[in-house]
N, C-alpha and C. Protein backbone atom coordinates (compact mmCIF):
# COMPACT_ATOMS: atom_id res chain seq x y z
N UNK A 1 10.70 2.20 -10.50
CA UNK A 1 10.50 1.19 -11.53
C UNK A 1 9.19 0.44 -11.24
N UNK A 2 8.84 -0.04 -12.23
CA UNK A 2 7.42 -0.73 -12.57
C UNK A 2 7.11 -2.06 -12.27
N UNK A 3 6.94 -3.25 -11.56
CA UNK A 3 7.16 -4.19 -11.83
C UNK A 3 5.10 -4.81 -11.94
N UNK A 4 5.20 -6.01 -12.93
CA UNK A 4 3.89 -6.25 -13.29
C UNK A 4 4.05 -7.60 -12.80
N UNK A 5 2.63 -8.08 -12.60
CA UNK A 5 2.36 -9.35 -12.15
C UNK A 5 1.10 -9.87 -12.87
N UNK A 6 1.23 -11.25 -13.55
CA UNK A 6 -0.05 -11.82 -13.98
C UNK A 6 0.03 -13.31 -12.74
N UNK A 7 -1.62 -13.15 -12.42
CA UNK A 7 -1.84 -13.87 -11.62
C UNK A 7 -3.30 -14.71 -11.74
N UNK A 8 -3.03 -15.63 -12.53
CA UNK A 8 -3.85 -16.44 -13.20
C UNK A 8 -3.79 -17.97 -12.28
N UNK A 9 -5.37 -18.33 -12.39
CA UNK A 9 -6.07 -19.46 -11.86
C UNK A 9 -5.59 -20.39 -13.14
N UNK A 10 -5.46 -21.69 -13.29
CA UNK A 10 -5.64 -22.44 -14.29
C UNK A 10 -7.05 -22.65 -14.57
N UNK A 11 -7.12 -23.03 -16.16
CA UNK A 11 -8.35 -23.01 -16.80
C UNK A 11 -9.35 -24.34 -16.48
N UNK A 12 -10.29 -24.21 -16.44
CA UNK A 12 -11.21 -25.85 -16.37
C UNK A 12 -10.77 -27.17 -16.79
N UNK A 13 -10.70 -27.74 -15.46
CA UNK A 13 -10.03 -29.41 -15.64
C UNK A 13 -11.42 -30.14 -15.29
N UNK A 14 -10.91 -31.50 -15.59
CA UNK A 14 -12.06 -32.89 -15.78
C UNK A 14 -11.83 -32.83 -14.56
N UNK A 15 -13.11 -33.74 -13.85
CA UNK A 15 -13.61 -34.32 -12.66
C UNK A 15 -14.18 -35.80 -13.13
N UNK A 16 -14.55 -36.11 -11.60
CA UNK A 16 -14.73 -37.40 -11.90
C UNK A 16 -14.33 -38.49 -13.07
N UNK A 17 -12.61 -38.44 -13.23
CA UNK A 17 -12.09 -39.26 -14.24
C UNK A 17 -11.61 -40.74 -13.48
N UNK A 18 -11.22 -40.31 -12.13
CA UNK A 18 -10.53 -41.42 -11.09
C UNK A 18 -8.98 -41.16 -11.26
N UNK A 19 -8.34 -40.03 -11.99
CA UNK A 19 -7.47 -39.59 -12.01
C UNK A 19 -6.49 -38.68 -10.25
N UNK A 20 -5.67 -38.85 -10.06
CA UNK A 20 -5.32 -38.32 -8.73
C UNK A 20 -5.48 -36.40 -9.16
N UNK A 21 -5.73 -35.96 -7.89
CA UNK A 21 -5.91 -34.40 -8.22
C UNK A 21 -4.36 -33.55 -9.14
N UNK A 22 -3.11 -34.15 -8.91
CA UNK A 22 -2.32 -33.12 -9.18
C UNK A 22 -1.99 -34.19 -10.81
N UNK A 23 -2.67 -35.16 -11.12
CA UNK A 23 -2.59 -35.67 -12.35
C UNK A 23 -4.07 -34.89 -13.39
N UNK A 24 -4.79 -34.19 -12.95
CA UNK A 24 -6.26 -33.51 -13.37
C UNK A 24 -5.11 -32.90 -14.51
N UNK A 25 -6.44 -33.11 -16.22
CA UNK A 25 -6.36 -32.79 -17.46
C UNK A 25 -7.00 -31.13 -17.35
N UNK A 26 -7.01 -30.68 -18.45
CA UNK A 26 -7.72 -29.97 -18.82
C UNK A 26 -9.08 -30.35 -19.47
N UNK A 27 -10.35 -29.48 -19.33
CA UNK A 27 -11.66 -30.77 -19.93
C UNK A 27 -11.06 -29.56 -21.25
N UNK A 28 -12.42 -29.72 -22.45
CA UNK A 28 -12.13 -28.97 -23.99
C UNK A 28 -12.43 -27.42 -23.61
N UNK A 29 -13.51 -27.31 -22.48
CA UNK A 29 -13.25 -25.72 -22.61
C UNK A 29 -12.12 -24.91 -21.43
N UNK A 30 -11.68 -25.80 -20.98
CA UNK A 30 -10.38 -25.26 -20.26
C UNK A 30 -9.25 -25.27 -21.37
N UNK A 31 -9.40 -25.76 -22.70
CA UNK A 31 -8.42 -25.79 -23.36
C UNK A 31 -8.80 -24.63 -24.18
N UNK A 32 -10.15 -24.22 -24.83
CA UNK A 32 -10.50 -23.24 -25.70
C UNK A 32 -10.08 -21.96 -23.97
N UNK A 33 -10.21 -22.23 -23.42
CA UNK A 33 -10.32 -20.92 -22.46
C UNK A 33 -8.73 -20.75 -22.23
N UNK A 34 -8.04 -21.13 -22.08
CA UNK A 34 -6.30 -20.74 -22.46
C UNK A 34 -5.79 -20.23 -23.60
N UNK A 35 -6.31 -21.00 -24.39
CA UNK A 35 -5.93 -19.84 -25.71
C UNK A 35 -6.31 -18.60 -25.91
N UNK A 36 -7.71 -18.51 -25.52
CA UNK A 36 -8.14 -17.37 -25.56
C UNK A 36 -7.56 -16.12 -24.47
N UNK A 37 -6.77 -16.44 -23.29
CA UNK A 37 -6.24 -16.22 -22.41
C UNK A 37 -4.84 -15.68 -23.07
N UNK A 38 -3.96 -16.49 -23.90
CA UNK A 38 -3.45 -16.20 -24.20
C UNK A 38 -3.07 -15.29 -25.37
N UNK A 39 -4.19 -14.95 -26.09
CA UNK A 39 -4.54 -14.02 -26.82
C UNK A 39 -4.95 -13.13 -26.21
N UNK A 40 -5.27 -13.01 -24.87
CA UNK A 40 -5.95 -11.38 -24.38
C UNK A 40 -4.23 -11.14 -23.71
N UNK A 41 -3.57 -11.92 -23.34
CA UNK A 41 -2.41 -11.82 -23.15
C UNK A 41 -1.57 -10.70 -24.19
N UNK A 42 -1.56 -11.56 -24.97
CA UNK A 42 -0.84 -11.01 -26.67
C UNK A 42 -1.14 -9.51 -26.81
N UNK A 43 -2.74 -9.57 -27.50
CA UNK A 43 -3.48 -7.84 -27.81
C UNK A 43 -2.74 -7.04 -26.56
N UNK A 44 -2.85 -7.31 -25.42
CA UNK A 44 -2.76 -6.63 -24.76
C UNK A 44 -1.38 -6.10 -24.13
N UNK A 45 -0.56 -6.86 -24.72
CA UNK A 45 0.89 -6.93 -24.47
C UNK A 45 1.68 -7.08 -23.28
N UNK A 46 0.67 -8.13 -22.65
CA UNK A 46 1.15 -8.55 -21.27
C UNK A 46 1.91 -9.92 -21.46
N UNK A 47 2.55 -9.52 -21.91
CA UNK A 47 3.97 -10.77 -22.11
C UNK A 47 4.69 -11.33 -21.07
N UNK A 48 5.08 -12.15 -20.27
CA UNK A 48 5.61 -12.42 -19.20
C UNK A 48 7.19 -12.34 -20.00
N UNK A 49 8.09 -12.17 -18.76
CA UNK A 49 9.56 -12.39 -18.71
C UNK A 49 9.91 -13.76 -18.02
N UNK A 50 9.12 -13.79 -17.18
CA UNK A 50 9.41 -14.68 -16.10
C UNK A 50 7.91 -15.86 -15.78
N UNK A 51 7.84 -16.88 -15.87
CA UNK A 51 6.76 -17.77 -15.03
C UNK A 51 7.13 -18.88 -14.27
N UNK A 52 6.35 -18.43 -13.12
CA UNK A 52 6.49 -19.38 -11.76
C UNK A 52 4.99 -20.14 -11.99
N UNK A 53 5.32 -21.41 -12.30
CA UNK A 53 3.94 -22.70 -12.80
C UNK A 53 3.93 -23.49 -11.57
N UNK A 54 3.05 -23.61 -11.20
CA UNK A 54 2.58 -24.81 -10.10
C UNK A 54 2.63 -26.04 -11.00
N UNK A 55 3.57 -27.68 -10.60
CA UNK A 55 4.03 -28.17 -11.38
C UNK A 55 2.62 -29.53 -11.68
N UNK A 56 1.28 -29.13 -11.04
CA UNK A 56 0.28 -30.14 -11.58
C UNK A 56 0.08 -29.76 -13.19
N UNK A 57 -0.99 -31.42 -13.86
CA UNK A 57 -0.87 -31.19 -15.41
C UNK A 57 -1.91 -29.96 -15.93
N UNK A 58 -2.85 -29.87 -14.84
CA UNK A 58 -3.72 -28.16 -15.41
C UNK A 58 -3.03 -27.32 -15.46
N UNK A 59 -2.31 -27.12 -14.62
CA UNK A 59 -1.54 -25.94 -14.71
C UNK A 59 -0.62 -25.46 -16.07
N UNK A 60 0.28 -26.65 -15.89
CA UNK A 60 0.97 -26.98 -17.33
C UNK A 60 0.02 -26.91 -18.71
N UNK A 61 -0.54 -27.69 -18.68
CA UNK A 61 -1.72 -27.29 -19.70
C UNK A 61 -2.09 -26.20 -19.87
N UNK A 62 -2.54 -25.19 -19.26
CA UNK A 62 -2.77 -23.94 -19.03
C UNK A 62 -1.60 -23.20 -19.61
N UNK A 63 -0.54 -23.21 -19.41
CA UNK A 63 0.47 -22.57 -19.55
C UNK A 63 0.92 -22.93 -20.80
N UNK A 64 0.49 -23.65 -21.85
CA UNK A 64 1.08 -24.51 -22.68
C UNK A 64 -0.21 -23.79 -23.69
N UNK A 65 -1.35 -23.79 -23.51
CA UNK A 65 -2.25 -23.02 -24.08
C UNK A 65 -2.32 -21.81 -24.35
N UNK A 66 -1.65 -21.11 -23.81
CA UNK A 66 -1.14 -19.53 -23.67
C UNK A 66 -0.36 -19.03 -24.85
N UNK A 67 0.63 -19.86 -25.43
CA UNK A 67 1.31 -20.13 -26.41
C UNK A 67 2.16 -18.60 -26.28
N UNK A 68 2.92 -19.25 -25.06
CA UNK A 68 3.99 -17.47 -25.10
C UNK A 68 5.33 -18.12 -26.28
N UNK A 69 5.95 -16.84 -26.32
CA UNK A 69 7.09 -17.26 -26.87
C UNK A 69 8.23 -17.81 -25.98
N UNK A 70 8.60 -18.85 -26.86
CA UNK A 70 9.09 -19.96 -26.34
C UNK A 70 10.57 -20.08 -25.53
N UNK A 71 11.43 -19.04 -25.82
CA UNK A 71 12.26 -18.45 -25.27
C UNK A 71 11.93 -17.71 -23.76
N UNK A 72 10.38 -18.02 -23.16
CA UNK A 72 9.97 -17.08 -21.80
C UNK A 72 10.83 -18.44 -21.00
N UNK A 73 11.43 -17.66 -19.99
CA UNK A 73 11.93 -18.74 -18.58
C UNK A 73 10.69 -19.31 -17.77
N UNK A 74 10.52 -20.25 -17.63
CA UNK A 74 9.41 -21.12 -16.58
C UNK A 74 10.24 -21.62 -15.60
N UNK A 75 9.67 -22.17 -14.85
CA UNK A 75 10.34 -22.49 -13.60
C UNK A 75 8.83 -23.49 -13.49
N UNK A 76 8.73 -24.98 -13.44
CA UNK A 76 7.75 -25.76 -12.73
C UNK A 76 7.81 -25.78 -11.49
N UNK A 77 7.05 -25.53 -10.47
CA UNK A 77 7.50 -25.77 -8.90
C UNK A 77 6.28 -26.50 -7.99
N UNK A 78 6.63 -27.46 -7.34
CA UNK A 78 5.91 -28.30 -6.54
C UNK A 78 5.27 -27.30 -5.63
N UNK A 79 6.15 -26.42 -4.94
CA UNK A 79 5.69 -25.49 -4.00
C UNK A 79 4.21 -24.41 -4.46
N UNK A 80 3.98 -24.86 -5.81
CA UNK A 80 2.80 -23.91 -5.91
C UNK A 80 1.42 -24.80 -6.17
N UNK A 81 2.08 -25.93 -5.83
CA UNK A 81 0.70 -26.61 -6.26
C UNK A 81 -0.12 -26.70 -4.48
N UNK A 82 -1.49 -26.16 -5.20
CA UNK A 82 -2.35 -25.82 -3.94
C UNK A 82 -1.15 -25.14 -2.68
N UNK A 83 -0.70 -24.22 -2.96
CA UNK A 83 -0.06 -22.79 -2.08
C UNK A 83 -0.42 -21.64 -1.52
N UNK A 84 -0.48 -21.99 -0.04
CA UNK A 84 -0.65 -20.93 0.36
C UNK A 84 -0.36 -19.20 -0.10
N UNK A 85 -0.80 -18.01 0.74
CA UNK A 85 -0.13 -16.96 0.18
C UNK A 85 1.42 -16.63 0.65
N UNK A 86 1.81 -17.45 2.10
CA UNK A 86 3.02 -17.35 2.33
C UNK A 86 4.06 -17.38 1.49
N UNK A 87 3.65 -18.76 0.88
CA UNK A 87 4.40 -19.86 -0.37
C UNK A 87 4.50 -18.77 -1.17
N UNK A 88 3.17 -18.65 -1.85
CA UNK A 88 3.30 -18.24 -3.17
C UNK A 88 4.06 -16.81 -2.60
N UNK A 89 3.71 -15.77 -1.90
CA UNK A 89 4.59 -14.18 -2.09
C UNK A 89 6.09 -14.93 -1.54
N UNK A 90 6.62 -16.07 -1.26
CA UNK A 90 7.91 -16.27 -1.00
C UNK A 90 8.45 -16.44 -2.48
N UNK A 91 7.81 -17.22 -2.90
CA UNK A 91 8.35 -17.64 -4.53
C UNK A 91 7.89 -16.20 -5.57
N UNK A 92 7.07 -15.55 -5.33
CA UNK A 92 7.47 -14.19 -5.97
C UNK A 92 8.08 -13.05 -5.54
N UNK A 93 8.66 -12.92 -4.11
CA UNK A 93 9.63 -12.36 -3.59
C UNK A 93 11.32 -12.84 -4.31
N UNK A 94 10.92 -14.13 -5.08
CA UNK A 94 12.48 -14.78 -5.71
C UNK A 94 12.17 -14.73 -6.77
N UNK A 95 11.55 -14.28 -7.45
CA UNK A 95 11.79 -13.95 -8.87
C UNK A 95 12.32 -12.51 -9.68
N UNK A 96 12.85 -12.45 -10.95
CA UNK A 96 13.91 -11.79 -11.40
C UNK A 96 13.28 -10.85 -12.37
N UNK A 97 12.11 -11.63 -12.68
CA UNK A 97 11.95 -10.84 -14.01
C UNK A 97 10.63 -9.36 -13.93
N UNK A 98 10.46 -8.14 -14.71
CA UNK A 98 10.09 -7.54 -14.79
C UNK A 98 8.22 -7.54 -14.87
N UNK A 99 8.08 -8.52 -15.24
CA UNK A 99 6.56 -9.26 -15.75
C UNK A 99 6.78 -10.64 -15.53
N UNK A 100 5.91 -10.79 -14.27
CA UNK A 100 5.81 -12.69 -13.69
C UNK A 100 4.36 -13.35 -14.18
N UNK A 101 4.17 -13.48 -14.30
CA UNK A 101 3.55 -14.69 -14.63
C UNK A 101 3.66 -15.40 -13.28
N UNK A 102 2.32 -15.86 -12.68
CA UNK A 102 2.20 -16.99 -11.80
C UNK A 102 0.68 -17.72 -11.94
N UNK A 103 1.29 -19.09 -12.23
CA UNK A 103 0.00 -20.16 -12.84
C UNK A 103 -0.25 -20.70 -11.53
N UNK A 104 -1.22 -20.87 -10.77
CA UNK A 104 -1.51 -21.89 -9.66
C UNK A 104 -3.20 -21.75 -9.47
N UNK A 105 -3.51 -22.50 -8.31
CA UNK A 105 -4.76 -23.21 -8.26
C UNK A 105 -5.62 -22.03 -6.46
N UNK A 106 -6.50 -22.30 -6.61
CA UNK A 106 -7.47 -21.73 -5.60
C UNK A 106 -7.41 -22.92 -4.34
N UNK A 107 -7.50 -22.22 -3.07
CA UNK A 107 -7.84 -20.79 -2.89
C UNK A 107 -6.84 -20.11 -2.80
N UNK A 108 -5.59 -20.60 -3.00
CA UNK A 108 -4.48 -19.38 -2.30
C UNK A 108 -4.21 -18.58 -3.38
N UNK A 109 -4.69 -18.83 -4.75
CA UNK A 109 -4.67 -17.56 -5.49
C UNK A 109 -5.26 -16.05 -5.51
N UNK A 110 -6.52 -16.83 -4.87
CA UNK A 110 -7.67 -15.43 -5.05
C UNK A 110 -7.18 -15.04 -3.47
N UNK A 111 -6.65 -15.90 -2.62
CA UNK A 111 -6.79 -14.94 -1.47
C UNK A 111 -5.08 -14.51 -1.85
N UNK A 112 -4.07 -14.45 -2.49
CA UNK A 112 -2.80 -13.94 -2.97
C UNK A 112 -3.25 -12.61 -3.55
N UNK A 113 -4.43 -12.65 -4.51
CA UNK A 113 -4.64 -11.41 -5.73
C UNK A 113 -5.26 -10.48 -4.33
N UNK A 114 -5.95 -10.85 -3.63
CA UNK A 114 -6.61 -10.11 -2.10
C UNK A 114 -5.69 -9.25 -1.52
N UNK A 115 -4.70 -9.97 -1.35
CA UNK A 115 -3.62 -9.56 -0.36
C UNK A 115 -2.62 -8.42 -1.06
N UNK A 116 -2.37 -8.82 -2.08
CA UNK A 116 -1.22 -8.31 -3.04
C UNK A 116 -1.89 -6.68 -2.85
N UNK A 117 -3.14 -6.60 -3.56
CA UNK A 117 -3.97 -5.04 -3.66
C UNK A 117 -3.83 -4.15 -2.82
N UNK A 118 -3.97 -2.97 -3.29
CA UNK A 118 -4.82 -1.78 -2.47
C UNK A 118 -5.88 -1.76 -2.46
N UNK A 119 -6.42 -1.72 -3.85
CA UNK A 119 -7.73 -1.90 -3.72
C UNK A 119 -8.65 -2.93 -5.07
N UNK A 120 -9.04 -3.64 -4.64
CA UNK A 120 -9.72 -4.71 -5.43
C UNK A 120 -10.06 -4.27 -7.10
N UNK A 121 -10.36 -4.82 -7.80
CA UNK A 121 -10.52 -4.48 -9.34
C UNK A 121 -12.04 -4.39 -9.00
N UNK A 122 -13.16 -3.75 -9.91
CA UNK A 122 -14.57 -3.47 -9.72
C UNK A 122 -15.26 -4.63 -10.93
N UNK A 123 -15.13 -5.80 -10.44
CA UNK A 123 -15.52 -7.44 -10.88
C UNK A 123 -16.24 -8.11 -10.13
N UNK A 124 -17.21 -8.40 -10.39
CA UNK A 124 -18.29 -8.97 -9.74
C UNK A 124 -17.28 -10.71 -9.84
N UNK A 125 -16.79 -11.50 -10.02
CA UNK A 125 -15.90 -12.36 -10.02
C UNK A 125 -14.36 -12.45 -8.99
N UNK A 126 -13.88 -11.21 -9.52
CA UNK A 126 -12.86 -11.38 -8.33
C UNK A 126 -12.78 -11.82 -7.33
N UNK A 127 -13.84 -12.17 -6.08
CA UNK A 127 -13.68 -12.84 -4.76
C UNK A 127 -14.01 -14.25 -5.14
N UNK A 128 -14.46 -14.67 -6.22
CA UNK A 128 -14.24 -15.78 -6.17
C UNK A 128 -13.18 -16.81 -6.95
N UNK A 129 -12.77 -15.72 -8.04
CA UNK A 129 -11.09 -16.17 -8.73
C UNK A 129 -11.84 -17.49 -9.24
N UNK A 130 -12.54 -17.35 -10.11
CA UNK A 130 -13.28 -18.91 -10.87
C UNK A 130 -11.68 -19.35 -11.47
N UNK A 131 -11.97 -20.58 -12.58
CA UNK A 131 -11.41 -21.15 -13.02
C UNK A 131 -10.69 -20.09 -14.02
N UNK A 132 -9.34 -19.95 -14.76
CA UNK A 132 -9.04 -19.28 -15.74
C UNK A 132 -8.84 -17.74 -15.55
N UNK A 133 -9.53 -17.29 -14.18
CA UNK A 133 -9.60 -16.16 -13.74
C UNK A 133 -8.04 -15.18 -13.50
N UNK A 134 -7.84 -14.22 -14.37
CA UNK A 134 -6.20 -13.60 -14.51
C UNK A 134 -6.55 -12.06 -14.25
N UNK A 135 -5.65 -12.09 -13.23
CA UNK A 135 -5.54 -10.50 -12.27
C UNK A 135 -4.25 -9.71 -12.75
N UNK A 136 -4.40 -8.93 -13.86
CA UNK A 136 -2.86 -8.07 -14.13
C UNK A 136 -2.71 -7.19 -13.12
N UNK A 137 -1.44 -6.82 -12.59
CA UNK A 137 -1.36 -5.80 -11.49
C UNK A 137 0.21 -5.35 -11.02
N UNK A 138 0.25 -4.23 -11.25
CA UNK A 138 1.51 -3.31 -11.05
C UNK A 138 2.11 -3.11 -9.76
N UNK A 139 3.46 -3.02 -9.87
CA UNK A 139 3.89 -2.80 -8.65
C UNK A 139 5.25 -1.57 -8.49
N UNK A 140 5.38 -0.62 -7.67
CA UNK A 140 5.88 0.52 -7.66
C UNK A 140 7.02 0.01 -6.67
N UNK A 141 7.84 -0.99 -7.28
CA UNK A 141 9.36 -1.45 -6.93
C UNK A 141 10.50 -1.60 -7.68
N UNK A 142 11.27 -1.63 -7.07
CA UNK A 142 12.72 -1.90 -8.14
C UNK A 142 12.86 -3.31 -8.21
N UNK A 143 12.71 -4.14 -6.95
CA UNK A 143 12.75 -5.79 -6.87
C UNK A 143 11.80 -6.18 -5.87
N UNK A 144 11.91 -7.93 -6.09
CA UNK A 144 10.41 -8.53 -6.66
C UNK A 144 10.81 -8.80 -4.41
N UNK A 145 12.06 -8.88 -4.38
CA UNK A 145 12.44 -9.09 -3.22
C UNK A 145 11.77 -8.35 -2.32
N UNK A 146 11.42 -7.22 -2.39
CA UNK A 146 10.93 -5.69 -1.51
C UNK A 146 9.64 -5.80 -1.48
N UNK A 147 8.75 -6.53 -2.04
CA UNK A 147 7.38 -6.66 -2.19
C UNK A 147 6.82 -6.61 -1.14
N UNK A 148 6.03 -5.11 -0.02
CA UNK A 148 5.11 -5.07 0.82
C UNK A 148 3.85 -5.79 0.18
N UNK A 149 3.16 -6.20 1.17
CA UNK A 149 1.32 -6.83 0.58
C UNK A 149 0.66 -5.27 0.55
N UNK A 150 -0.50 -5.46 -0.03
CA UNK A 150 -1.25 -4.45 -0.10
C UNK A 150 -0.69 -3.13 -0.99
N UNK A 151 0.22 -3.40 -1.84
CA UNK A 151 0.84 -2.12 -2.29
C UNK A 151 -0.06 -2.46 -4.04
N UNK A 152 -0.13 -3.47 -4.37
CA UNK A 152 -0.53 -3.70 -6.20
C UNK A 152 -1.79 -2.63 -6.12
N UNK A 153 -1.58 -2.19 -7.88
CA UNK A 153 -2.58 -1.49 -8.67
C UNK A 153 -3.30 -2.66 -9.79
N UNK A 154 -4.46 -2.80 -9.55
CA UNK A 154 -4.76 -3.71 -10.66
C UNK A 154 -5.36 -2.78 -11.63
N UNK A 155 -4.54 -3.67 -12.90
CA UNK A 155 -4.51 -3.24 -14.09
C UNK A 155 -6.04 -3.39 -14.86
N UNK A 156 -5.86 -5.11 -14.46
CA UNK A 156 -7.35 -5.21 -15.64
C UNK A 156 -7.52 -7.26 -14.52
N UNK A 157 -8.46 -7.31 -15.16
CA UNK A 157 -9.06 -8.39 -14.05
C UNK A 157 -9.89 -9.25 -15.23
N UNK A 158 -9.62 -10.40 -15.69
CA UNK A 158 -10.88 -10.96 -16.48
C UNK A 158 -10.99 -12.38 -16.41
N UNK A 159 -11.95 -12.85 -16.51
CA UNK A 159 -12.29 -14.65 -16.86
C UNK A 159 -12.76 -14.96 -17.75
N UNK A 160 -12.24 -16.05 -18.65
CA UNK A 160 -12.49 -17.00 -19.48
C UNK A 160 -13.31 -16.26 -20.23
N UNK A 161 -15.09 -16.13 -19.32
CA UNK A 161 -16.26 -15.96 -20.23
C UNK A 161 -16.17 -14.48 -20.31
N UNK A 162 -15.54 -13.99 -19.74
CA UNK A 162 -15.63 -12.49 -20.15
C UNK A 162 -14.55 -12.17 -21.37
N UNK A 163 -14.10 -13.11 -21.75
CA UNK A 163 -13.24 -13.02 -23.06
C UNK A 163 -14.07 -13.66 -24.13
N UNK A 164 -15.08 -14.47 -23.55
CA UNK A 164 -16.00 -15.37 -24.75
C UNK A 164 -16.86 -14.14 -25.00
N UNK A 165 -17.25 -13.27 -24.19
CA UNK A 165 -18.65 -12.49 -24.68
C UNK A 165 -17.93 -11.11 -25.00
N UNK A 166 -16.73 -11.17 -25.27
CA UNK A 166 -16.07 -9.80 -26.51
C UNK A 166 -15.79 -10.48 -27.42
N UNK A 167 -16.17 -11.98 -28.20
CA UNK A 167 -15.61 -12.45 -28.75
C UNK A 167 -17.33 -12.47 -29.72
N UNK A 168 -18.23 -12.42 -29.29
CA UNK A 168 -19.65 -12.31 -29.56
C UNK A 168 -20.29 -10.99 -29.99
């Protein structure tokens, strides 16, 4: 059996507001860059079953921009905000569903999408997992429990602006 993983950075938040970090907004093109996220989502029919959200407001925002159908299970979790890869492959070692979805923040994402692989996607971006940055990637298990590192196939790899300039 097949199991898929989306493993998405949240999209561009404000700075310098005087806001605390796990209270950070989305700025306007972290908001145009989720939708659009969630439309390469859609076309592409990478639908989540399942999402594990890191419970800061980018994240949420992010996830809220995506505009899945509304019936998908979320799970908000403190444990993913700024998470290691321990954290995070513990909390996707406990998940149920067939297609996860996991929203959280750098660096433990891009070094999670690192780890997860065999072999890296051919993206001049990938090592640095910018903002908005979403890694689809397959996994040749029955459960999410059994998950060796280094076993994912990545599917497709893209950011924000690489969805703005097919949009041009």
């Amino acid at each position: 059996m097949t199991k898929r993983l989306i493993l998405m950075r949240h999209a561009k938040s404000e700075w310098g507001t005087g806001a605390p970090d796990h209270a950070r907004t989305l700025n306007p093109r972290g908001r145009r860059s989720a939708v659009g996220l969630g439309a390469f989502l859609r076309h592409n029919g990478y639908l989540p079953d399942e999402v594990l959200c890191s419970d800061a407001v980018r994240t949420r925002e992010t996830l809220a921009g995506l505009d899945l159908p509304p019936d998908t299970p979320v799970r908000y979790l403190r444990a993913l905000y700024h998470a290691d890869v321990g954290t995070m492959l513990a909390l996707l070692r406990g998940a149920r569903g067939d297609c996860v979805l996991m929203v959280g923040h750098n660096p433990g994402i891009a070094f999670c999408a690192h780890r997860l692989l065999t072999t890296p996607p051919d993206h001049h971006r990938f090592d640095d997992y910018p903002t908005g940055a979403t890694l689809v990637a397959d996994f040749d298990l029955e459960d999410w429990a059994d998950l060796p590192i280094g076993t994912g196939t990545a599917v497709q790899f893209v950011t924000p602006r690489d969805l703005d300039a097919e949009t041009q």
